[in-house]
Protein backbone atom coordinates (compact mmCIF):
# COMPACT_ATOMS: atom_id res chain seq x y z
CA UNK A 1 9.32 46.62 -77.68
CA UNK A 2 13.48 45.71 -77.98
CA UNK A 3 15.10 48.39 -77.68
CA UNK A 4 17.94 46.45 -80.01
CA UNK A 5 15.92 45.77 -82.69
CA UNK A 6 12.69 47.20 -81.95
CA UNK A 7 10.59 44.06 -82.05
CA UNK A 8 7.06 44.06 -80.79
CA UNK A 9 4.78 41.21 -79.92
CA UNK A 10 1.54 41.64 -78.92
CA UNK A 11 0.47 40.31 -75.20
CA UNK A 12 -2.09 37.45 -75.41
CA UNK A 13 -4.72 36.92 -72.96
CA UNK A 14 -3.10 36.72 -69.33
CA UNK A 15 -3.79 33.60 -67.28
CA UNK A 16 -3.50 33.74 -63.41
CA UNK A 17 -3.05 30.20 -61.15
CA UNK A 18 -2.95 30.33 -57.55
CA UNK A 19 -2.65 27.44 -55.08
CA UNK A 20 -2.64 27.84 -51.25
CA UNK A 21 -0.28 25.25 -49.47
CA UNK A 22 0.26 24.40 -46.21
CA UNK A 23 3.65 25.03 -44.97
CA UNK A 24 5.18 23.09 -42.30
CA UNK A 25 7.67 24.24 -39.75
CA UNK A 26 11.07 24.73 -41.05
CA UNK A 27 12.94 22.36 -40.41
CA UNK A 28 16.28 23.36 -38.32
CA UNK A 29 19.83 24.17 -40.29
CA UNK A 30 22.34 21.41 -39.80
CA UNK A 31 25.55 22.84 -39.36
CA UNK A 32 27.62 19.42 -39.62
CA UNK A 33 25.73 16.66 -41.86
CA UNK A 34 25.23 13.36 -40.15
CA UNK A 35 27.91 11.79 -42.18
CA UNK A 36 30.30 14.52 -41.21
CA UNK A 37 29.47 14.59 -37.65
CA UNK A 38 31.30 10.85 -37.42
CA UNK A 39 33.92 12.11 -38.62
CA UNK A 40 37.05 12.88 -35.57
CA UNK A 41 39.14 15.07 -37.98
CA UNK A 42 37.43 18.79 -36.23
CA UNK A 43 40.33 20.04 -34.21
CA UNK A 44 39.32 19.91 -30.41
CA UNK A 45 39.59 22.55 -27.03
CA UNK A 46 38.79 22.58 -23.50
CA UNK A 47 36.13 24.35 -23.22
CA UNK A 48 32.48 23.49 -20.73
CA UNK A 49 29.98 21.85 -22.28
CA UNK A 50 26.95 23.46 -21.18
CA UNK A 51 24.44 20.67 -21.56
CA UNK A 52 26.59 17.95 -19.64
CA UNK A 53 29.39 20.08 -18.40
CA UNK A 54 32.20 17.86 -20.19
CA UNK A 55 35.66 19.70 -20.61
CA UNK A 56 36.66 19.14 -24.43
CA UNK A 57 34.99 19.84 -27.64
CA UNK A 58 35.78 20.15 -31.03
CA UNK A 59 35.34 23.09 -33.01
CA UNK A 60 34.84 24.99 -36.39
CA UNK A 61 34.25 28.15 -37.80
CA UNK A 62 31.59 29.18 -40.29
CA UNK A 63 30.28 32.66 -41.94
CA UNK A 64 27.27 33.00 -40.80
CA UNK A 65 26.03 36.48 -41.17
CA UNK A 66 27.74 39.45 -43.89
CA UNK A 67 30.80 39.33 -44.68
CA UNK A 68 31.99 42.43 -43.00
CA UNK A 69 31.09 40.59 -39.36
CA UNK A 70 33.38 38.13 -37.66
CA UNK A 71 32.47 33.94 -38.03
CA UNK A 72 31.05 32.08 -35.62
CA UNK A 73 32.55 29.57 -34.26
CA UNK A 74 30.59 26.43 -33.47
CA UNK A 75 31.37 23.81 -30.47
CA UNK A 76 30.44 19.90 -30.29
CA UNK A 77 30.86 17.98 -27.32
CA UNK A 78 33.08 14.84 -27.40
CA UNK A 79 30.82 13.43 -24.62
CA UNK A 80 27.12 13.77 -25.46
CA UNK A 81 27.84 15.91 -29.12
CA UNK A 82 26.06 18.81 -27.93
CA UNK A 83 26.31 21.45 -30.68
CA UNK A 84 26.85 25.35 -29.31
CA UNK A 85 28.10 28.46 -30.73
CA UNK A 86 30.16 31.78 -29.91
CA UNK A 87 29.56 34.62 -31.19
CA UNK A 88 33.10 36.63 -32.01
């Protein structure tokens, strides 16, 4: 019943549909879209690639978890575009 205007409708017969699917892997989060990642506009830092051990990078920072945490800040390789992150 409303409790504005006090309306009432009777419930008709209820009607229950399942379907099972088969769920794939997720797939995994892309923090820079392929367009974007062309793009040389990122500021960059010397900092150790740890895949091919290349000294610059360029970086950006994204909220990741609640808003009361610090970002993360993400790395990519100018060499190989190895994609990293630091925890602050």
């Amino acid at each position: 019943m409303c409790a504005n205007c006090g309306y009432a409708n009777k419930a008709g017969k209820s009607v229950v549909q399942t379907t099972e699917e088969e769920l794939s892997a997720a797939a995994p989060i892309k923090v820079v879209g392929d367009k974007e990642s062309k793009l040389n506009t990122l500021p960059t830092t010397k900092i150790d690639c740890p895949k091919c051990g290349h000294d610059e990078a360029m970086w950006w920072m994204l909220q990741t978890r609640s808003g009361d945490e610090p970002p993360t800040q993400f790395y990519r390789c100018l060499k190989c575009n190895h994609t990293w992150r630091s925890y602050s």
